[in-house]
N, C-alpha and C. Protein backbone atom coordinates (compact mmCIF):
# COMPACT_ATOMS: atom_id res chain seq x y z
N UNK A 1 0.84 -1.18 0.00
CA UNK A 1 0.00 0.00 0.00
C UNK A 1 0.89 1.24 0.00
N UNK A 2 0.74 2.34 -0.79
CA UNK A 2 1.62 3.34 -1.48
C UNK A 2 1.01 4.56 -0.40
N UNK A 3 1.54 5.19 0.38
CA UNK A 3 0.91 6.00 1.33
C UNK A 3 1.23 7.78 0.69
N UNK A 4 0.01 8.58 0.54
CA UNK A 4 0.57 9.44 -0.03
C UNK A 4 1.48 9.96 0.58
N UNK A 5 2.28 11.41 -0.78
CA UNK A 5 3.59 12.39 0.08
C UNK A 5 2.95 13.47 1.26
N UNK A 6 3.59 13.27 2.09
CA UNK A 6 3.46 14.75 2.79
C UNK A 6 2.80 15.57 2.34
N UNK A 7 2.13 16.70 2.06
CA UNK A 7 1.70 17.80 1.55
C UNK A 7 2.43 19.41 2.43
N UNK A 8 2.72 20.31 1.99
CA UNK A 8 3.27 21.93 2.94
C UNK A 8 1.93 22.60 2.56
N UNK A 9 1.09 23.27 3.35
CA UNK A 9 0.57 24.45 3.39
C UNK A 9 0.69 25.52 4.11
N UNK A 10 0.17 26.99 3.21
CA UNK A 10 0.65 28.27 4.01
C UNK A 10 -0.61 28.83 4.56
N UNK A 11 -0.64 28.95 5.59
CA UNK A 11 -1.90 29.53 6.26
C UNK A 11 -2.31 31.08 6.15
N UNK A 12 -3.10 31.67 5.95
CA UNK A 12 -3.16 33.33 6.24
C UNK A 12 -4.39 33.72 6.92
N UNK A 13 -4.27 34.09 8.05
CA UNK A 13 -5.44 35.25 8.37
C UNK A 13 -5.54 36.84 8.27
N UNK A 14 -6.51 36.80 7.48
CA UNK A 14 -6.71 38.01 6.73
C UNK A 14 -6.76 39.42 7.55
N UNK A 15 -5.83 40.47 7.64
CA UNK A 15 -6.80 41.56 8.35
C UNK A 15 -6.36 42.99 7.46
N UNK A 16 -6.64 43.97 8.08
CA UNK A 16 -6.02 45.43 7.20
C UNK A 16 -4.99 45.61 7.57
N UNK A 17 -4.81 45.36 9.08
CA UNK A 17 -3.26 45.68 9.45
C UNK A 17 -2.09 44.85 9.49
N UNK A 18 -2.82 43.62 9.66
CA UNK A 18 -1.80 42.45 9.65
C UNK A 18 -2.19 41.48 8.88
N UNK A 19 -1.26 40.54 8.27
CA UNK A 19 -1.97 39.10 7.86
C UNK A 19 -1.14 38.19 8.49
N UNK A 20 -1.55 38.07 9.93
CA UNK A 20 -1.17 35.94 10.38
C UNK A 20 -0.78 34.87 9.34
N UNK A 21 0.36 34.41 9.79
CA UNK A 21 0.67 33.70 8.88
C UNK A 21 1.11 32.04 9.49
N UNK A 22 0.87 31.26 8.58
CA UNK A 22 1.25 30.01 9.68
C UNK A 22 1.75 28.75 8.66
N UNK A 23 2.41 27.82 8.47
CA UNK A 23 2.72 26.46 7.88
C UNK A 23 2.63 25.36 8.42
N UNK A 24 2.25 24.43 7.58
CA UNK A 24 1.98 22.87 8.13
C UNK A 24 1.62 21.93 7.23
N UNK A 25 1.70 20.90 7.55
CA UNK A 25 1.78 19.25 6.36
C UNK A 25 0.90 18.58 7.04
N UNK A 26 0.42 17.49 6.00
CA UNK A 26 -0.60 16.78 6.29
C UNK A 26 0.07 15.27 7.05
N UNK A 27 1.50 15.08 6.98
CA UNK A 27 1.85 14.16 7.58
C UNK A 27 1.41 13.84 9.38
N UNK A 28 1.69 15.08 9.75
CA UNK A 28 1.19 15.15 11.21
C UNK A 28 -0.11 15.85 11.45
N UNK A 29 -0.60 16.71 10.53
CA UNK A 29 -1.96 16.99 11.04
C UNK A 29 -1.31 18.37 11.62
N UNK A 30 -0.15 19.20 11.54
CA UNK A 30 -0.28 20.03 12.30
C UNK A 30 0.70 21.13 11.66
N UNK A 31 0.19 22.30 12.39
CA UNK A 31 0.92 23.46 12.08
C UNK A 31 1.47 24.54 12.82
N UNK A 32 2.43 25.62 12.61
CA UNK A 32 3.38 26.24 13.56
C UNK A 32 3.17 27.96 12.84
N UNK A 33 2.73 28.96 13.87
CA UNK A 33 2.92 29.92 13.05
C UNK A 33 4.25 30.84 12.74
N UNK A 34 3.92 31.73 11.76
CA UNK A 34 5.65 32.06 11.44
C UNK A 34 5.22 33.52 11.32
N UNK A 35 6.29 34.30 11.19
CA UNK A 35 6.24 35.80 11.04
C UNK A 35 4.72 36.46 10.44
N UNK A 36 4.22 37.43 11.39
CA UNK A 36 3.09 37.61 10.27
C UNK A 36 3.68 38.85 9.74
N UNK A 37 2.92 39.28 8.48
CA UNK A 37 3.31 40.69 7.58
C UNK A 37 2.53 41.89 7.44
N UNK A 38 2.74 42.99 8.04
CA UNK A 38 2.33 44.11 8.09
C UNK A 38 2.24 44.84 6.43
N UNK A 39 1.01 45.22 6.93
CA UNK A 39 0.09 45.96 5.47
C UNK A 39 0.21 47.35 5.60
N UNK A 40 0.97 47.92 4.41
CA UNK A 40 1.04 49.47 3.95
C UNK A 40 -0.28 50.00 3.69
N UNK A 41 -0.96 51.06 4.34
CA UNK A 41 -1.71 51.61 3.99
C UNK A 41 -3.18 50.86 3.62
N UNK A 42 -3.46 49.29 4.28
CA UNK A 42 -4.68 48.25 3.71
C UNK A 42 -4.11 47.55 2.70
N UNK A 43 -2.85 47.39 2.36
CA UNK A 43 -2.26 47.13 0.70
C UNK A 43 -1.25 46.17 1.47
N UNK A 44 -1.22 44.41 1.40
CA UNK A 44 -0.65 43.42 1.81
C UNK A 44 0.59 43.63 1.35
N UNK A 45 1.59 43.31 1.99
CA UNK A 45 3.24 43.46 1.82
C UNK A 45 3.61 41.86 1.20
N UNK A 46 3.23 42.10 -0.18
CA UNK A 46 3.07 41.17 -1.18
C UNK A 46 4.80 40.24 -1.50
N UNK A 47 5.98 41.49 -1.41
CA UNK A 47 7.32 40.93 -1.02
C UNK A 47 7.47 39.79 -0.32
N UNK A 48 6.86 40.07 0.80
CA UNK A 48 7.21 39.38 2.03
C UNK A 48 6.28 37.85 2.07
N UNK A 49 5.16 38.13 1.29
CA UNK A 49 4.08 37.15 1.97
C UNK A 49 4.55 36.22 0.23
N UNK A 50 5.40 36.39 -0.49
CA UNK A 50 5.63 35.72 -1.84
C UNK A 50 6.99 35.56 -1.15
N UNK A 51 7.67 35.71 -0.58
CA UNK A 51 9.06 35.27 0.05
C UNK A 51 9.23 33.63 1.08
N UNK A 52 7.89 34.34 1.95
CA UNK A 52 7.36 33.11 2.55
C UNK A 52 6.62 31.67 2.20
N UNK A 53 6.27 32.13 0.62
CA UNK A 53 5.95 31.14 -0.37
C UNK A 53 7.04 30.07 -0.86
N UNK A 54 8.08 31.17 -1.44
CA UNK A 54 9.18 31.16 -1.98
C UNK A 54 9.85 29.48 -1.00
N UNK A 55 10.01 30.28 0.29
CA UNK A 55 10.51 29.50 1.39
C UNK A 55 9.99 28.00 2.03
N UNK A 56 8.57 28.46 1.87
CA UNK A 56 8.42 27.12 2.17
C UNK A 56 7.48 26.34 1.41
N UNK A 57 7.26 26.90 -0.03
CA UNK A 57 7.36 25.63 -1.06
C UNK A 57 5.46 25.16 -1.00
N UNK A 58 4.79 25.38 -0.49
CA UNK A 58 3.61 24.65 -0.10
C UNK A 58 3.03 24.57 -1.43
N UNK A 59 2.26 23.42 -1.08
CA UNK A 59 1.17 22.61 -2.85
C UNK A 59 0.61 23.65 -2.74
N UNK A 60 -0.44 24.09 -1.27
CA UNK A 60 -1.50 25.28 -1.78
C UNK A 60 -1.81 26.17 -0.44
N UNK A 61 -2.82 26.82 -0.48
CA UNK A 61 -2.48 28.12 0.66
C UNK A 61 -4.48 28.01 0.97
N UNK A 62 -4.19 28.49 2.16
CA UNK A 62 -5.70 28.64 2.54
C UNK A 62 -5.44 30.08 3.64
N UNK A 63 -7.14 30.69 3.09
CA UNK A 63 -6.99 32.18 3.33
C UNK A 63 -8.44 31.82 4.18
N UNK A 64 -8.30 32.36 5.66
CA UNK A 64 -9.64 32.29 6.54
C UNK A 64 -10.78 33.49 5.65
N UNK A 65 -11.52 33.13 6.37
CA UNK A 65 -12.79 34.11 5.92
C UNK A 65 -13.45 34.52 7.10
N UNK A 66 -13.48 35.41 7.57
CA UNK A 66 -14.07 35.87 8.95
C UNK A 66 -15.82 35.79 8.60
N UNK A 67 -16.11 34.41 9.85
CA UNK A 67 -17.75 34.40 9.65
C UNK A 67 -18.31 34.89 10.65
N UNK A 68 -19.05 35.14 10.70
CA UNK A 68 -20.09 35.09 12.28
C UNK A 68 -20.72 34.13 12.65
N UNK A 69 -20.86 33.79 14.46
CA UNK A 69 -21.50 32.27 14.78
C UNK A 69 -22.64 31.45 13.86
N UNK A 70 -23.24 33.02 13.43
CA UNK A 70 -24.67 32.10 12.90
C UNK A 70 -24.27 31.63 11.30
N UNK A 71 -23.19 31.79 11.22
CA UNK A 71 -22.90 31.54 9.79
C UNK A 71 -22.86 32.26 8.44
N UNK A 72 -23.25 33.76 8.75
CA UNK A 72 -23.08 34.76 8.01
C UNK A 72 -21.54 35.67 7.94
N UNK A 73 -20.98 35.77 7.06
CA UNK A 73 -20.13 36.41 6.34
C UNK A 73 -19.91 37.92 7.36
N UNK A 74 -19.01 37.91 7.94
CA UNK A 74 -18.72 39.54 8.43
C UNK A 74 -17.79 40.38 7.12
N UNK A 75 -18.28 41.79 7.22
CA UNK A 75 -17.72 42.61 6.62
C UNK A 75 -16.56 42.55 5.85
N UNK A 76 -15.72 42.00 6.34
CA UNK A 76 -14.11 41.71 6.38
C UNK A 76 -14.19 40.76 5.07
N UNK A 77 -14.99 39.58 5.17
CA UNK A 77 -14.79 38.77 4.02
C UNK A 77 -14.88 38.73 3.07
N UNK A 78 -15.58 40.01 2.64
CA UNK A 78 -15.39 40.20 0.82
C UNK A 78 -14.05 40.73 1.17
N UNK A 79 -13.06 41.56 1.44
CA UNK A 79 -11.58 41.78 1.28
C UNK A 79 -10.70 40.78 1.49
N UNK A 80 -11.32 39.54 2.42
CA UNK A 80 -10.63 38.37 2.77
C UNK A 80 -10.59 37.78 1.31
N UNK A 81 -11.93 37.36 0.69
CA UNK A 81 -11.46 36.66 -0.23
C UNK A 81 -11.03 37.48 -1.76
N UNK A 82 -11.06 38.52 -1.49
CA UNK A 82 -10.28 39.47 -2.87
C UNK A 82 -9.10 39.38 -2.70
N UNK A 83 -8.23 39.06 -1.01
CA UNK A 83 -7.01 39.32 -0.69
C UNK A 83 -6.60 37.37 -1.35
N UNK A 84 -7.50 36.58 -1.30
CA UNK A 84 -7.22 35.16 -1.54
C UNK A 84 -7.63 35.21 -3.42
N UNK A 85 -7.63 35.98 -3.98
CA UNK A 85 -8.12 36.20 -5.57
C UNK A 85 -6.71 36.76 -5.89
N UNK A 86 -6.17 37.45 -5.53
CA UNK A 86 -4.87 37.99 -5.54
C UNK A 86 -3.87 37.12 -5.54
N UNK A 87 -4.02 36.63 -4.24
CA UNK A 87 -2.86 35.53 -3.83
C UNK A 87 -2.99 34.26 -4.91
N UNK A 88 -3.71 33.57 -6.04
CA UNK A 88 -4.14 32.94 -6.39
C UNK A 88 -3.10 33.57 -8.27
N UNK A 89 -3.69 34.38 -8.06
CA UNK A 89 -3.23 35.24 -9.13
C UNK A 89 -1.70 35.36 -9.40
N UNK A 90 -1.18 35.89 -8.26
CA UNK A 90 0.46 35.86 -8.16
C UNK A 90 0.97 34.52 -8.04
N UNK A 91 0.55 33.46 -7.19
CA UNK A 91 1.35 32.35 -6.90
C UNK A 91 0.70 31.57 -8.36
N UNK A 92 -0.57 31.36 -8.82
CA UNK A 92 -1.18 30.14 -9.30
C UNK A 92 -0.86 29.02 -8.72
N UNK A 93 -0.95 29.23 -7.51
CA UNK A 93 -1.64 28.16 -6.29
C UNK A 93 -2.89 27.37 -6.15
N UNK A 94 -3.24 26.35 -5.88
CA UNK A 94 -4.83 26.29 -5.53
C UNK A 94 -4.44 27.18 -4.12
N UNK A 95 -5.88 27.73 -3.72
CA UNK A 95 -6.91 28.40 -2.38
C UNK A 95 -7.69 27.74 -2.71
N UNK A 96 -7.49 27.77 -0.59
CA UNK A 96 -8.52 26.63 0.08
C UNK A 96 -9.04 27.92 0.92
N UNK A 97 -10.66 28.44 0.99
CA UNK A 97 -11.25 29.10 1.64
C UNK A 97 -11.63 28.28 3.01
N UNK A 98 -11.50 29.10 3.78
CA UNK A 98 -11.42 28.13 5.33
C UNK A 98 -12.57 29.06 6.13
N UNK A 99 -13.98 28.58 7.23
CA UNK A 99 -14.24 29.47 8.13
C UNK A 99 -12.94 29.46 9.64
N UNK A 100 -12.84 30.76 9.37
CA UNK A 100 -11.77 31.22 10.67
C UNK A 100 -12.51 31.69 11.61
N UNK A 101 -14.05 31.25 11.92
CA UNK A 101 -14.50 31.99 13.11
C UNK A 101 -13.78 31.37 14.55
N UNK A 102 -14.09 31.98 15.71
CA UNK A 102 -12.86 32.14 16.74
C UNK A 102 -12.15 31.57 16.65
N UNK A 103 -11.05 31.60 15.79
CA UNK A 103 -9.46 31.63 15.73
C UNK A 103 -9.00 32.28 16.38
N UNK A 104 -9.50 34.04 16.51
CA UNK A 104 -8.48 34.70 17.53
C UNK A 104 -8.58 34.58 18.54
N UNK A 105 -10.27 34.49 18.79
CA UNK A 105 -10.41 34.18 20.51
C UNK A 105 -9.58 33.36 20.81
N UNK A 106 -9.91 32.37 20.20
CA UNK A 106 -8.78 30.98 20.73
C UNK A 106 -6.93 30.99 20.65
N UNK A 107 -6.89 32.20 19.73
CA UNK A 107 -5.33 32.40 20.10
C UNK A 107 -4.84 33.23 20.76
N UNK A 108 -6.08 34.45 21.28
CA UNK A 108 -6.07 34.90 22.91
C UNK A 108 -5.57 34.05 23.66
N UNK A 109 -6.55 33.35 23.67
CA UNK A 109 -6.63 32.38 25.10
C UNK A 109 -5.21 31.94 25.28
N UNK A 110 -4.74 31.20 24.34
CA UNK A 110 -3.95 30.09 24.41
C UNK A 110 -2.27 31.39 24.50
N UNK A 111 -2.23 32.05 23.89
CA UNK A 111 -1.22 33.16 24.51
C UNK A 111 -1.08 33.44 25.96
N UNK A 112 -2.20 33.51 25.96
CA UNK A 112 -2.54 34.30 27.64
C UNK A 112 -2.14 32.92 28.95
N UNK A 113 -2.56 32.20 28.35
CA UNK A 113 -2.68 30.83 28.94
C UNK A 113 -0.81 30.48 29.28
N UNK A 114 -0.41 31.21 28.13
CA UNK A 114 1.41 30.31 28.10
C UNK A 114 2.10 31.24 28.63
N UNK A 115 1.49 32.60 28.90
CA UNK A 115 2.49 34.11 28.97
C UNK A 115 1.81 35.29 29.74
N UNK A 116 0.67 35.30 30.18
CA UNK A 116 -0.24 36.19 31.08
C UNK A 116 -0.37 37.20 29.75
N UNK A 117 -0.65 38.38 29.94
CA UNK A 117 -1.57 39.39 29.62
C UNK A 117 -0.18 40.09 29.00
N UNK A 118 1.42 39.87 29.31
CA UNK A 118 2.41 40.32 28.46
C UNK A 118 2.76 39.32 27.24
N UNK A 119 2.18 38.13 27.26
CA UNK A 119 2.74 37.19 26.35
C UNK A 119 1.69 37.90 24.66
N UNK A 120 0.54 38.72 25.25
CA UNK A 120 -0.06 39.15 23.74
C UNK A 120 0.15 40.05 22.94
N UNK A 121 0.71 39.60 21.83
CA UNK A 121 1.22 41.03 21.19
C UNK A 121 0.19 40.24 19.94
N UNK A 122 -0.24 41.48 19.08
CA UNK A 122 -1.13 41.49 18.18
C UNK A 122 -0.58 40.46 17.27
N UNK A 123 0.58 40.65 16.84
CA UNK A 123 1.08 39.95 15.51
C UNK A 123 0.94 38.37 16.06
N UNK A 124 1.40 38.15 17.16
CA UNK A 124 1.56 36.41 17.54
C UNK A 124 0.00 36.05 17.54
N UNK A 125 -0.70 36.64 17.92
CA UNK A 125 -2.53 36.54 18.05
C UNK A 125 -2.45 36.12 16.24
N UNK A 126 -2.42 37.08 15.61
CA UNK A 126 -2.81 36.90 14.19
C UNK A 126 -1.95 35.87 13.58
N UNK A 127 -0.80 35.22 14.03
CA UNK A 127 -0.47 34.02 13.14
C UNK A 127 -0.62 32.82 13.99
N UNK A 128 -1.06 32.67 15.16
CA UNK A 128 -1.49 31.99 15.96
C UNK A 128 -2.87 31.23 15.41
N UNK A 129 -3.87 32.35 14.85
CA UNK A 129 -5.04 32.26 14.74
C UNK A 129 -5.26 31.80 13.33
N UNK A 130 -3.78 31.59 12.84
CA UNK A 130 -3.37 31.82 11.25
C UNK A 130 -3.31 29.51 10.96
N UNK A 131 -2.19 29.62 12.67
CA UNK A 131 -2.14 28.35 12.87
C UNK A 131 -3.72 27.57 13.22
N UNK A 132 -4.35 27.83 13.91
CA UNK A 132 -5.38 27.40 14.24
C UNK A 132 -6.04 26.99 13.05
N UNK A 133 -6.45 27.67 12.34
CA UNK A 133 -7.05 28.09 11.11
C UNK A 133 -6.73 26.56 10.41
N UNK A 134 -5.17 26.37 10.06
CA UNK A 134 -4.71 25.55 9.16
C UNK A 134 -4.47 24.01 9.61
N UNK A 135 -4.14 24.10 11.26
CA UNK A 135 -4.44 22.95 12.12
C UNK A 135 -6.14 22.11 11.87
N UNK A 136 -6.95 22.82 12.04
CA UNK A 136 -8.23 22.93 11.81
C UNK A 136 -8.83 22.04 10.14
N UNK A 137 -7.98 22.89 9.05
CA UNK A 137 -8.25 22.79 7.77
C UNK A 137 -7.95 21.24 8.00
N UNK A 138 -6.36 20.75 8.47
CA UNK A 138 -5.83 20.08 7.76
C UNK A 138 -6.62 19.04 8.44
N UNK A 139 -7.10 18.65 9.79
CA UNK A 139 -7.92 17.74 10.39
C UNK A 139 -9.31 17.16 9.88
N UNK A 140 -9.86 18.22 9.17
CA UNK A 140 -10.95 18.64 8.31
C UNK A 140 -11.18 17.90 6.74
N UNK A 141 -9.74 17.61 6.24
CA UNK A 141 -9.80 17.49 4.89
C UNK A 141 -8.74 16.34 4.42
N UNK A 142 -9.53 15.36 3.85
CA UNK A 142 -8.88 14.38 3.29
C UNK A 142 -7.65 14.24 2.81
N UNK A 143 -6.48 13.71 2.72
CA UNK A 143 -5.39 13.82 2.27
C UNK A 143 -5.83 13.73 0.11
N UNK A 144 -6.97 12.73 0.08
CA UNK A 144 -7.78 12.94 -1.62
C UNK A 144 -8.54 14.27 -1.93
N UNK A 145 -8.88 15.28 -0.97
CA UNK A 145 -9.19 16.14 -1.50
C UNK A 145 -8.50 17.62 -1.35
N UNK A 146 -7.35 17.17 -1.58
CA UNK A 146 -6.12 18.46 -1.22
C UNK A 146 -4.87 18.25 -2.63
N UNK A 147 -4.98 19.15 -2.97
CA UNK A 147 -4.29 19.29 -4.15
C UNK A 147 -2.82 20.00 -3.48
C-alpha cells in the first residue's frame, strides 16, 4: 500500500493591518505559526508574503474568511477573499477558503494561557489564529481532497 507524500501548506489570516501567517503538512496533522506581515496603507506586503511562499514551497495556501456564529459572512470577508483572488493570481496556487470563526479568541486564550496578559502582542494573536485556522483545515480534509 503506497501512502501518499506529505503535503506543505501556508496559512493566512486576513486583516487590514496584519496578515497571520502560519505552515503545516498533512503528515502530522499540524501546524506552527511564522512571522506575520504588516500591510502598507490596507495594501498586503506582497514581497514578504511571496518570500514566505518562496521558502516554504507549499502545494496550496488557505486564506480564513471571517464568519459570524450564525454563519453569516462579516464585513471583512469580501476583502478576505479578494485578498485570496490575488494571492491565487500571483502564486497560481490552488486556495482553500477556510471558516476562521474564533481563531483569535482561541489564540487569545492560548497566549494568555502560556504568557499572562504580556505574552499578547497582536502579531503572535494573528499568526497563531493563522495556525489554528490551518491545524483545523488540515484535520478537516482528506489527504484525496487536497491538491
Amino acid at each position: 500500500m503506497v501512502q501518499d507524500a506529505p503535503m506543505t501548506f501556508l496559512a493566512f489570516d486576513f486583516g487590514t493591518k496584519r496578515i497571520g501567517m502560519a505552515v503545516g503538512q498533512t503528515l502530522t496533522q499540524s501546524a506552527c505559526p511564522i512571522q506575520a506581515v504588516k500591510n502598507q496603507q490596507n495594501i498586503p506586503d506582497w514581497p514578504a508574503i511571496l518570500s514566505a511562499i518562496e521558502t516554504w514551497q507549499p502545494h496550496a495556501l488557505v486564506v480564513g474568511i471571517p464568519v459570524n456564529m450564525d454563519g453569516t459572512e462579516q464585513p471583512l470577508a469580501g476583502r478576505a477573499k479578494h485578498f485570496a483572488k490575488e494571492l491565487q493570481a500571483k502564486t497560481q496556487l490552488t486556495i482553500h477558503e477556510a471558516d476562521e470563526r474564533l481563531t483569535t479568541v482561541e489564540a487569545k486564550q492560548q497566549l494568555f494561557e502560556s504568557g499572562g496578559k504580556k505574552a499578547i502582542d497582536q502579531a503572535d494573536i494573528d499568526s497563531v489564529a493563522a495556525q489554528l485556522l490551518l491545524q483545523q483545515f488540515l484535520c478537516h480534509h482528506s489527504h484525496k481532497d487536497m491538491p
